[in-house]
N, C-alpha and C. Protein backbone atom coordinates (compact mmCIF):
# COMPACT_ATOMS: atom_id res chain seq x y z
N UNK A 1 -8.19 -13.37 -6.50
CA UNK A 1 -7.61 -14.56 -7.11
C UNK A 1 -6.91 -14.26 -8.42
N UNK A 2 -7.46 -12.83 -9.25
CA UNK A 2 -6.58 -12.95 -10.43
C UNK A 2 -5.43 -12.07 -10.12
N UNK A 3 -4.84 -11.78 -9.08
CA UNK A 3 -3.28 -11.00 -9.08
C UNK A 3 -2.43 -12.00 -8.47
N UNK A 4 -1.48 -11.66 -9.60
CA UNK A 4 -0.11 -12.73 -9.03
C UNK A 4 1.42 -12.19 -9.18
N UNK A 5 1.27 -11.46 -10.39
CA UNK A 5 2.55 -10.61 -10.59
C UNK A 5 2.52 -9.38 -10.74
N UNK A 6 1.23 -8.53 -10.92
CA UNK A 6 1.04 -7.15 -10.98
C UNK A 6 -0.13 -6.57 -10.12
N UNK A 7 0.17 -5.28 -9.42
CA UNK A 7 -0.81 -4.90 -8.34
C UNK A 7 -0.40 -3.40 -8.22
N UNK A 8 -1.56 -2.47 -7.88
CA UNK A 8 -1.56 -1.62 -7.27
C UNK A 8 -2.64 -1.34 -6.23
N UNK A 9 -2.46 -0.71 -5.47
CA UNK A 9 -3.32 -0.14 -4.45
C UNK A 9 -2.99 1.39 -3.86
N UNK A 10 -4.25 2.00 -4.14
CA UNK A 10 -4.27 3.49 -4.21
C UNK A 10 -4.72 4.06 -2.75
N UNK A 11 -4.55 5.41 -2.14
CA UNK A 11 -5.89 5.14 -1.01
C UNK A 11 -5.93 7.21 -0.90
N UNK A 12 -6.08 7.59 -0.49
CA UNK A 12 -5.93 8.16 0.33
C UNK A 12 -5.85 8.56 1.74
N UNK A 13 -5.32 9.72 2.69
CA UNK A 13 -4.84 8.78 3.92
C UNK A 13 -4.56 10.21 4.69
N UNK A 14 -4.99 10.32 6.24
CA UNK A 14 -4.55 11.33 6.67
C UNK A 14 -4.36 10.68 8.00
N UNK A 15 -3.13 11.41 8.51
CA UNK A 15 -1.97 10.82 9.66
C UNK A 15 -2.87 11.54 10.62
N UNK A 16 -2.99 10.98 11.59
CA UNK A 16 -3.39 11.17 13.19
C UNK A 16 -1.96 11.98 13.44
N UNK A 17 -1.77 13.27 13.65
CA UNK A 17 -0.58 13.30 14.38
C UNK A 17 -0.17 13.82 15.82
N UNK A 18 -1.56 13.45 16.55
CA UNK A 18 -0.97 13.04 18.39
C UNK A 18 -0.83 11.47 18.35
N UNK A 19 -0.67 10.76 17.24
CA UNK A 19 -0.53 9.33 16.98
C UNK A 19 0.70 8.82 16.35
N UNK A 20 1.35 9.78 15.31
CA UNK A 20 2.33 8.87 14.19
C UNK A 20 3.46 9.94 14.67
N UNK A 21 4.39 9.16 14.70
CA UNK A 21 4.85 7.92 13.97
C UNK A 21 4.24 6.89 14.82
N UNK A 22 4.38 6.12 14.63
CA UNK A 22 4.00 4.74 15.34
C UNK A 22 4.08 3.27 14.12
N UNK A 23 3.92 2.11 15.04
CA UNK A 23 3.80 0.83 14.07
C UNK A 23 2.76 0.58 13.74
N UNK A 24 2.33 0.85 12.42
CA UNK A 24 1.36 1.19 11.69
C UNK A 24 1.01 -0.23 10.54
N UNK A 25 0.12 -0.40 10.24
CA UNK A 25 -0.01 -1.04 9.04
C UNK A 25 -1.50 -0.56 8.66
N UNK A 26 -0.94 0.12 7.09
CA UNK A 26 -2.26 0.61 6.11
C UNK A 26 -3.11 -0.67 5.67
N UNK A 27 -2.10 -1.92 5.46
CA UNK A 27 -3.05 -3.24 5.13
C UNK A 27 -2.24 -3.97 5.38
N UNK A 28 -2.63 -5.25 5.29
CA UNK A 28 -1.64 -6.77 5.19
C UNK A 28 -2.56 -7.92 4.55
N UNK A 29 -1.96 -8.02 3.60
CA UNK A 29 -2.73 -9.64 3.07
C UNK A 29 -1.40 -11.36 3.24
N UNK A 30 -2.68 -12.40 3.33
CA UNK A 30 -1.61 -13.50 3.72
C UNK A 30 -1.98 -14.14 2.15
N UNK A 31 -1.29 -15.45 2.15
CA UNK A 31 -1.99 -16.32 1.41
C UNK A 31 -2.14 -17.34 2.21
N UNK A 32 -2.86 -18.68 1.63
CA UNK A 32 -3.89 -19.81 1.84
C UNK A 32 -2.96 -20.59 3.23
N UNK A 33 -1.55 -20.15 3.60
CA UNK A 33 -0.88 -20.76 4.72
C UNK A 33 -0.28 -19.42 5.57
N UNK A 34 -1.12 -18.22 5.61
CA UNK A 34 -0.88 -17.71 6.37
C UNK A 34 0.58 -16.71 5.88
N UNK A 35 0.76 -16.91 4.99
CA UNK A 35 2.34 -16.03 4.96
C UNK A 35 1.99 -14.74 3.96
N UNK A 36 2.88 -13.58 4.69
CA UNK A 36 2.42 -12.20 4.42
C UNK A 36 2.98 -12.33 2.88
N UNK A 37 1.63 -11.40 2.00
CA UNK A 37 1.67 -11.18 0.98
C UNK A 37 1.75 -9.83 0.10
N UNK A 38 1.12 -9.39 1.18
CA UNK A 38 1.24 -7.70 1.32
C UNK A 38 1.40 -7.11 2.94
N UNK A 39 1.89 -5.69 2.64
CA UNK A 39 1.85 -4.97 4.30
C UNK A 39 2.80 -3.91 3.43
N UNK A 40 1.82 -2.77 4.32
CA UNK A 40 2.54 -1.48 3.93
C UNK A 40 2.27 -0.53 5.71
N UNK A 41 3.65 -0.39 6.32
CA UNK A 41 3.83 0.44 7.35
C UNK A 41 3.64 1.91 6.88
N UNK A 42 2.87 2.39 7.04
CA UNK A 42 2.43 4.08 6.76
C UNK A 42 2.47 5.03 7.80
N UNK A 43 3.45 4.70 8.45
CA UNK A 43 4.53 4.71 8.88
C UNK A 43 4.77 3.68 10.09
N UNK A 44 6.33 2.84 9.86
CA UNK A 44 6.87 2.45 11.18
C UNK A 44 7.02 3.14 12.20
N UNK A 45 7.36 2.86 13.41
CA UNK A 45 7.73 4.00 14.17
C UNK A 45 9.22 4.46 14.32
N UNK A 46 9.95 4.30 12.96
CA UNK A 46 11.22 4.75 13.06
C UNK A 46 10.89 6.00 11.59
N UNK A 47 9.49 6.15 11.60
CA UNK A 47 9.06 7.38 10.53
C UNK A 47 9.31 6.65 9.03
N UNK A 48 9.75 5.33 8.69
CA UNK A 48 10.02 4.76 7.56
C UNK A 48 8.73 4.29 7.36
N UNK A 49 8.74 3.96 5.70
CA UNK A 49 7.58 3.46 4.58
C UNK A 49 8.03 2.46 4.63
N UNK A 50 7.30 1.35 4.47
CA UNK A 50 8.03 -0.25 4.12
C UNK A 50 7.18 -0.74 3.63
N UNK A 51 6.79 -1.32 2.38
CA UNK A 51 6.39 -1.69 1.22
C UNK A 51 7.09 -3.10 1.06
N UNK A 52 5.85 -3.88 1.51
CA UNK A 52 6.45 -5.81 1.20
C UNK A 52 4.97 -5.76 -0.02
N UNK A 53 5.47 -6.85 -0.82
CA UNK A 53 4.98 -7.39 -1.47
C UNK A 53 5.52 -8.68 -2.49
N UNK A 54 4.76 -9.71 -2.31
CA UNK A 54 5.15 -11.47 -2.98
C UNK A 54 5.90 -11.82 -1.50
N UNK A 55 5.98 -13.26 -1.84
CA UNK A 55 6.57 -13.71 -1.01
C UNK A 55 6.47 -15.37 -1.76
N UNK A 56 7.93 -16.02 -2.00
CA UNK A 56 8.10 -17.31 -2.25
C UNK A 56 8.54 -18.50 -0.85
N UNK A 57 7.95 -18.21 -0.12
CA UNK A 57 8.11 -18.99 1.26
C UNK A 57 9.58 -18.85 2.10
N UNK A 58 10.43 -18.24 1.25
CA UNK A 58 11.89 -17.33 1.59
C UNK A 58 11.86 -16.01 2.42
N UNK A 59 10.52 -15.08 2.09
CA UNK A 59 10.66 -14.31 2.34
C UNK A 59 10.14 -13.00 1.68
N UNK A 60 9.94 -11.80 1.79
CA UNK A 60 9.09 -10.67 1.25
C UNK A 60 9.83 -9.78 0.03
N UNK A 61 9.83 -9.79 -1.03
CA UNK A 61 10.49 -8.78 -1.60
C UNK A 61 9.48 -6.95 -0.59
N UNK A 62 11.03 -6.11 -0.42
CA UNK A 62 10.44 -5.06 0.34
C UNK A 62 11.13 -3.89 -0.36
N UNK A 63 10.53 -2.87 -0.63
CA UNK A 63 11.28 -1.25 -0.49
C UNK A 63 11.02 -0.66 0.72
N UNK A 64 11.91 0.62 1.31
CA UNK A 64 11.54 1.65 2.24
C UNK A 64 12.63 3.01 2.27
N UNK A 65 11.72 3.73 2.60
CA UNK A 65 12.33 4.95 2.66
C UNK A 65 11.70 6.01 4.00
N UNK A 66 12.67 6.49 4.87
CA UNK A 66 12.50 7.13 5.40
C UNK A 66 11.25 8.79 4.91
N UNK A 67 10.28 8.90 5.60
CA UNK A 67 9.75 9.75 5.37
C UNK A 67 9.63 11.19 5.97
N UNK A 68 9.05 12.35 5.90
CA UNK A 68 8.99 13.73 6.26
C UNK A 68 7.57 13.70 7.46
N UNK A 69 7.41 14.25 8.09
CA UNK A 69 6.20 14.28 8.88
C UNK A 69 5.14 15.18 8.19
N UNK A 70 5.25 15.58 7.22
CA UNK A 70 4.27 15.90 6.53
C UNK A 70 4.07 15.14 5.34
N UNK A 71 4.43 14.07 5.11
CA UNK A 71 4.08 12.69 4.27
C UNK A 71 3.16 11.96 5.28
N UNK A 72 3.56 12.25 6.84
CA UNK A 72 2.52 11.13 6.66
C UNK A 72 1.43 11.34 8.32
N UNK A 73 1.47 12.81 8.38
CA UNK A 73 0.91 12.87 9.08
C UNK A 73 0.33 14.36 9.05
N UNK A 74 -1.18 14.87 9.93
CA UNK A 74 -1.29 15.88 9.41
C UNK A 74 -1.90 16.90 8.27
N UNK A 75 -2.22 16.25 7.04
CA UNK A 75 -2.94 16.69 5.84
C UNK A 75 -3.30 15.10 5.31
N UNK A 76 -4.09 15.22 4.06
CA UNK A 76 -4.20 14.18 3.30
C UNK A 76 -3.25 14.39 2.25
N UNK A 77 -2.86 12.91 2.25
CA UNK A 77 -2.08 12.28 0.90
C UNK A 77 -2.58 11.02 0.24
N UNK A 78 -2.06 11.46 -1.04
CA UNK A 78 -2.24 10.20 -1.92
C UNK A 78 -1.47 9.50 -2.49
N UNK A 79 -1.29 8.22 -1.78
CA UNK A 79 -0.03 7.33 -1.80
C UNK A 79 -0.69 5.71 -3.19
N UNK A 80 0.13 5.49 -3.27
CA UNK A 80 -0.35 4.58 -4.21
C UNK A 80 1.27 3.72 -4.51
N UNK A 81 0.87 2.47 -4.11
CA UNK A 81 1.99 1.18 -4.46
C UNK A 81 1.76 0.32 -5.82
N UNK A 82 2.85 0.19 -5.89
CA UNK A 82 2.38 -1.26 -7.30
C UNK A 82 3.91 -1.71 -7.06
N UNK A 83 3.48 -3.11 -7.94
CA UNK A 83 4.56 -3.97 -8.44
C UNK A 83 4.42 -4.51 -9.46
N UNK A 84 5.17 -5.10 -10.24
CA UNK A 84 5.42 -5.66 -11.21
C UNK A 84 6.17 -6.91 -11.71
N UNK A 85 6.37 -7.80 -10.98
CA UNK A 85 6.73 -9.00 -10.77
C UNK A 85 7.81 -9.41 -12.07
N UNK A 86 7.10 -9.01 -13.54
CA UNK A 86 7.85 -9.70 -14.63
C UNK A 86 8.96 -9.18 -14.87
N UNK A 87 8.60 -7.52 -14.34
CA UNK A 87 10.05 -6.43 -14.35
C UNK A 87 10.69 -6.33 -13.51
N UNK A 88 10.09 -6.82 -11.93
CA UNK A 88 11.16 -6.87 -11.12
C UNK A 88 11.32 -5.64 -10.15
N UNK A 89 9.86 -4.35 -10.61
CA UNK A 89 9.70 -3.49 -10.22
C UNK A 89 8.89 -3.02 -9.25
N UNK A 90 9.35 -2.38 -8.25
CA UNK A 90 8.46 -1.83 -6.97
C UNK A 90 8.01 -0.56 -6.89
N UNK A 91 7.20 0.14 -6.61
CA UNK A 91 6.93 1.44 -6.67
C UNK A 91 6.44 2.03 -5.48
N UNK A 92 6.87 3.26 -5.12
CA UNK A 92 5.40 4.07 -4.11
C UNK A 92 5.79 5.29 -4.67
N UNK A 93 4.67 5.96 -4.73
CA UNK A 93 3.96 7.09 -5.24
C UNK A 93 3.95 7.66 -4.31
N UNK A 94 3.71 9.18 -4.06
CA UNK A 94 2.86 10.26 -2.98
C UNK A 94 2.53 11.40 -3.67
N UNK A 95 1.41 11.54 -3.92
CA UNK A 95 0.76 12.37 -4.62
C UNK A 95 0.85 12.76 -6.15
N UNK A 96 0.95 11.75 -6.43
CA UNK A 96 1.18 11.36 -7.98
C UNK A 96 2.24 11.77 -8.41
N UNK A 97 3.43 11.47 -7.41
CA UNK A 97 4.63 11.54 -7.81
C UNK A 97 5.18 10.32 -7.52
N UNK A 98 6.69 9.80 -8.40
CA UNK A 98 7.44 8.62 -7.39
C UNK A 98 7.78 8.71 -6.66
N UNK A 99 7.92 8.67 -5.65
CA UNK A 99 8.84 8.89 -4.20
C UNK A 99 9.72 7.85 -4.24
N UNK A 100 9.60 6.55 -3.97
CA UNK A 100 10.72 5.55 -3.82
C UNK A 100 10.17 4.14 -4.87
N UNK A 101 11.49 3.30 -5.30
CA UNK A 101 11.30 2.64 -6.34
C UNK A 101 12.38 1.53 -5.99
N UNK A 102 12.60 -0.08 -6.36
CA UNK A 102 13.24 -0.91 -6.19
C UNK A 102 13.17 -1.40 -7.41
N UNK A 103 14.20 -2.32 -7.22
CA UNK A 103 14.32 -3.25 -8.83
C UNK A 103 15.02 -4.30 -8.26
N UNK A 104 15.11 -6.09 -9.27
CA UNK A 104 15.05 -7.02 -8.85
C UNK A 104 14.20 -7.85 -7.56
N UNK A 105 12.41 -7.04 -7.49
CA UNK A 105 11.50 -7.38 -6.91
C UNK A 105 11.03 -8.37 -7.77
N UNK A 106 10.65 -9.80 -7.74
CA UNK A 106 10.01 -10.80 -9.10
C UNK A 106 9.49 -11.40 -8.33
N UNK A 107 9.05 -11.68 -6.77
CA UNK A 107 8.22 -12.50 -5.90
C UNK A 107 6.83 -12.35 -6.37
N UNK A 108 6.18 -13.65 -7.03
CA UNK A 108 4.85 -13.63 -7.05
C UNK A 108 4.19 -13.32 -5.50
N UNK A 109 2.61 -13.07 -6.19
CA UNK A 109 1.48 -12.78 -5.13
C UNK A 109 0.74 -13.37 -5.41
N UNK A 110 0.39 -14.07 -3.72
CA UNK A 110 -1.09 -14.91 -3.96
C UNK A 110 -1.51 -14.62 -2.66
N UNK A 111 -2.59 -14.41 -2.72
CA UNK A 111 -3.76 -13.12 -1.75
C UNK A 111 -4.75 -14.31 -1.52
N UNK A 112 -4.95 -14.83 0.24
CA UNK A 112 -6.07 -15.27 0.28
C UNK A 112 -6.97 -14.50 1.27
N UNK A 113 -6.32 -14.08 1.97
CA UNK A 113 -7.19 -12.80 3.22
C UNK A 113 -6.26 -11.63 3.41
N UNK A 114 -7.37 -10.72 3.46
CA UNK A 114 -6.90 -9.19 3.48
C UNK A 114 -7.47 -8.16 4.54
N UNK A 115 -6.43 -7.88 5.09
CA UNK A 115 -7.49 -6.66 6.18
C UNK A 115 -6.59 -5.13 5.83
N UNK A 116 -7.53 -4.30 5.80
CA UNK A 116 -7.15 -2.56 5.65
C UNK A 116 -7.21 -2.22 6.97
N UNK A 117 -6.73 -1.48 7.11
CA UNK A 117 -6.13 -0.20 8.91
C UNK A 117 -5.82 -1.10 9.42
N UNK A 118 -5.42 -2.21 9.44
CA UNK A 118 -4.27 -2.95 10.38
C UNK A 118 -3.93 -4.05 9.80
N UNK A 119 -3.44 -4.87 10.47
CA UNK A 119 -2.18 -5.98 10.16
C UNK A 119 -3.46 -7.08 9.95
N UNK A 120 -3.04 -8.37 9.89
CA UNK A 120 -4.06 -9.28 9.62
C UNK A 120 -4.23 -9.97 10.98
N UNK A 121 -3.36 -9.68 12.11
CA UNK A 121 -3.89 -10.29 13.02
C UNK A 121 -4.52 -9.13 13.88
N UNK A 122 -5.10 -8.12 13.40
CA UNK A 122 -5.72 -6.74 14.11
C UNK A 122 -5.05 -6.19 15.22
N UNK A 123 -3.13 -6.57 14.83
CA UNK A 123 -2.74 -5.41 15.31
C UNK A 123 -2.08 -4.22 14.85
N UNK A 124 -1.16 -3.53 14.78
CA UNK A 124 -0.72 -2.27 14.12
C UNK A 124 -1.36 -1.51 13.71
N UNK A 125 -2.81 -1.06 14.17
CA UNK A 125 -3.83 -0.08 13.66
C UNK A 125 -3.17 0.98 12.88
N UNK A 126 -3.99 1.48 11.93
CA UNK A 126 -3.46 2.68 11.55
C UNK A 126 -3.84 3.90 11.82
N UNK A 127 -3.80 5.01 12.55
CA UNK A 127 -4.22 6.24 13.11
C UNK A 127 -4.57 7.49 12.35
N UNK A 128 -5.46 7.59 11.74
CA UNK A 128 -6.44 7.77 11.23
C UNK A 128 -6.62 8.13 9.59
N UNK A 129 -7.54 9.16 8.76
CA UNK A 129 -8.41 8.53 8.39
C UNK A 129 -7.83 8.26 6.92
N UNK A 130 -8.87 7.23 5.65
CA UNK A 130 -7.96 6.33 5.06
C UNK A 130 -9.94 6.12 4.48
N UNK A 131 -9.27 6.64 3.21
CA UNK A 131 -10.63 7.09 1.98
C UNK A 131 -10.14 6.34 0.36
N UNK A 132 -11.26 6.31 -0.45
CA UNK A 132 -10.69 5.66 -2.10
C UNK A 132 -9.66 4.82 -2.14
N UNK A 133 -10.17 3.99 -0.76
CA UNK A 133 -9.17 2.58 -0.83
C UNK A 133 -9.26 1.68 -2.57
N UNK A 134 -8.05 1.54 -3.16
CA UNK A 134 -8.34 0.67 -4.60
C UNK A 134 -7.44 -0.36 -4.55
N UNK A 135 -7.58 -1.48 -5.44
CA UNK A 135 -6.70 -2.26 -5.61
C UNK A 135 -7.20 -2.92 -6.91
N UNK A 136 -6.36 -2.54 -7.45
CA UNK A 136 -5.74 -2.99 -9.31
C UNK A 136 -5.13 -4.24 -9.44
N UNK A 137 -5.29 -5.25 -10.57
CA UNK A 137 -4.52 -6.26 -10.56
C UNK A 137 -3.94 -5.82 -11.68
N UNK A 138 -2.96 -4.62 -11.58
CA UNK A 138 -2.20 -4.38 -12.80
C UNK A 138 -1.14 -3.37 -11.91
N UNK A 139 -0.16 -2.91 -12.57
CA UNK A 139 0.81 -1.86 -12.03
C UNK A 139 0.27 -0.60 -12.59
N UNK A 140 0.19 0.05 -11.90
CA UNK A 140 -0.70 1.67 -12.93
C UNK A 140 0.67 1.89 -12.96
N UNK A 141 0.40 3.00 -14.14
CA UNK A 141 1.92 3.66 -14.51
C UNK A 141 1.65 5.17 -13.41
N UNK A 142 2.31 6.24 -13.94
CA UNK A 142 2.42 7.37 -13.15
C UNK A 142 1.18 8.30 -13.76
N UNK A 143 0.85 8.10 -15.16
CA UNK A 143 0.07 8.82 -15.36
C UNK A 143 -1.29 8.70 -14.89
N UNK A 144 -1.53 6.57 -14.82
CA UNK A 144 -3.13 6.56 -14.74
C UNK A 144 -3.05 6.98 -13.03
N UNK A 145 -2.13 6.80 -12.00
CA UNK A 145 -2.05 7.45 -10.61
C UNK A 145 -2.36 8.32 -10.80
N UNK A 146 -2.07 9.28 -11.35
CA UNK A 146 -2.50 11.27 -11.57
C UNK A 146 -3.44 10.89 -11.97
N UNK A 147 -4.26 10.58 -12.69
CA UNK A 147 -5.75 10.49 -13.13
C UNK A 147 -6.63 9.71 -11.97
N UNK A 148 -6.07 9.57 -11.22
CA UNK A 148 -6.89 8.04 -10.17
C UNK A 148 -6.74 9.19 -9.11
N UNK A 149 -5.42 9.76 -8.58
CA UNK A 149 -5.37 10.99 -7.75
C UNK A 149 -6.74 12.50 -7.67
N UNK A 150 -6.83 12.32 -9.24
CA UNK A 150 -7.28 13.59 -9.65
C UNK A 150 -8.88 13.27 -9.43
N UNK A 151 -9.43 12.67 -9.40
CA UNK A 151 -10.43 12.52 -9.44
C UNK A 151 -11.15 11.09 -8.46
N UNK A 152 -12.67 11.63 -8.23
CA UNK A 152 -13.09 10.02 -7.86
C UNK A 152 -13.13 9.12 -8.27
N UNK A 153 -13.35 7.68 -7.50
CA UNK A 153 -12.54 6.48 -7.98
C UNK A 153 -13.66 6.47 -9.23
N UNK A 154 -13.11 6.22 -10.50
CA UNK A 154 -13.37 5.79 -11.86
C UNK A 154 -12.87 4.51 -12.13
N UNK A 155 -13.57 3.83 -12.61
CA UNK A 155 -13.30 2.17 -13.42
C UNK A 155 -11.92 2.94 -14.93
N UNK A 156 -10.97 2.42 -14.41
CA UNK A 156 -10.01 2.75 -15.53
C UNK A 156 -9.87 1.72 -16.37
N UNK A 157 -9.85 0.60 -15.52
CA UNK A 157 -9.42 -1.10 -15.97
C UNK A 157 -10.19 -1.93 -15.21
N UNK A 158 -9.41 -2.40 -14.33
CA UNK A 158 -10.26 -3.44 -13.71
C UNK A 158 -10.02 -3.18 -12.08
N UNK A 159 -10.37 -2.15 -11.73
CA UNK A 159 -10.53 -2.04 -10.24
C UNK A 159 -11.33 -3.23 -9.32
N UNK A 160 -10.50 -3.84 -8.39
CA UNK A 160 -11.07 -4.57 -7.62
C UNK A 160 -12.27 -4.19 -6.46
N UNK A 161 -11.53 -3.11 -6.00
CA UNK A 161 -12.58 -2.97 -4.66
C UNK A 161 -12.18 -1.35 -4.33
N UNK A 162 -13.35 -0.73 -3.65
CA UNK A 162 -13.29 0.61 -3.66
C UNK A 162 -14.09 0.45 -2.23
N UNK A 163 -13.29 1.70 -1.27
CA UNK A 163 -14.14 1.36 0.04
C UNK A 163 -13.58 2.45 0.68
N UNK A 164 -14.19 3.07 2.03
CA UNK A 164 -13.39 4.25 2.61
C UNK A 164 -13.55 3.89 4.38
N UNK A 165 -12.60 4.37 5.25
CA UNK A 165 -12.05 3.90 6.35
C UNK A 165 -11.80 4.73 7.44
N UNK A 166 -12.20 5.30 8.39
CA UNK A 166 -11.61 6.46 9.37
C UNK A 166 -11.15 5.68 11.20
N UNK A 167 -10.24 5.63 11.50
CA UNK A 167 -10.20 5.39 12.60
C UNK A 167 -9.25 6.52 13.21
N UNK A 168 -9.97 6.90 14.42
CA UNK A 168 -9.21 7.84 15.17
C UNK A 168 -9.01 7.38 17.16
N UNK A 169 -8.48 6.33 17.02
CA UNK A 169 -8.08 6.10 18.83
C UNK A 169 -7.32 6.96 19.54
């Protein structure tokens, strides 16, 4: 209930790869009428990242970027999203680096149900495994990511929820 304009979510994550690419969703949250608030494809099955987040009943502010098959399948990575609503800023990280970034993102967020390794109606599983799930009601910058990367999950600020995930179908 307290994120509306700033968020991150950290995880770590290793690609099934007799599975990916495929249509994937790492999470999806709605709000109180059902409309997507979050969803991150880790990977679509056109090998793209797609990063939605807010939504003013118009529609999703989104980034994406085509990815490498060793982003996202295959080893572990550590991916980590945020936004920033007041700046207008989108982020994804991979391994405590930026990888891809948007601007003129300002869609508030309002989160009433949330599901991790798949979509909110339990489909788009994600293929496999998916550890130091976090979610921040703030935008981490690049450094506190490298520190959140580097180590186990630590209370930096105000970490919401910490949890770990393996599915292998």
């Amino acid at each position: 209930n307290n994120i509306s304009d700033k968020i991150t979510l950290a995880f770590w994550v290793y690609g099934n790869p007799n599975k990916l690419p495929a249509n994937t969703s790492i999470f999806e949250a709605v709000d109180a009428n059902n409309v997507r608030q979050l969803n991150l494809h880790l990977p679509w099955s056109d090998g793209s990242i797609y990063w939605d987040c807010g939504n003013d009943g118009t529609g999703y502010d989104r980034i994406n970027k085509a990815a490498t098959t060793t982003e996202i399948e295959g080893q572990w990575n550590f991916w980590a999203v945020t936004k920033d609503a007041t700046t207008g800023v989108m982020k994804i990280f991979l391994n405590g680096s930026l990888w891809h970034s948007g601007t003129g993102k300002s869609k508030l967020i309002s989160i009433d149900r949330m599901k991790i390794s798949t979509s909110i109606t339990g489909g788009y599983l994600y293929y496999g495994g998916i550890d130091d799930f976090t979610i921040w009601n703030t935008a981490l910058d690049s450094a506190e990511i490298n520190q959140l990367m580097a180590h186990s999950v630590q209370p930096m600020r105000s970490a919401l929820r910490s949890i770990a995930l393996s599915r292998w179908p």
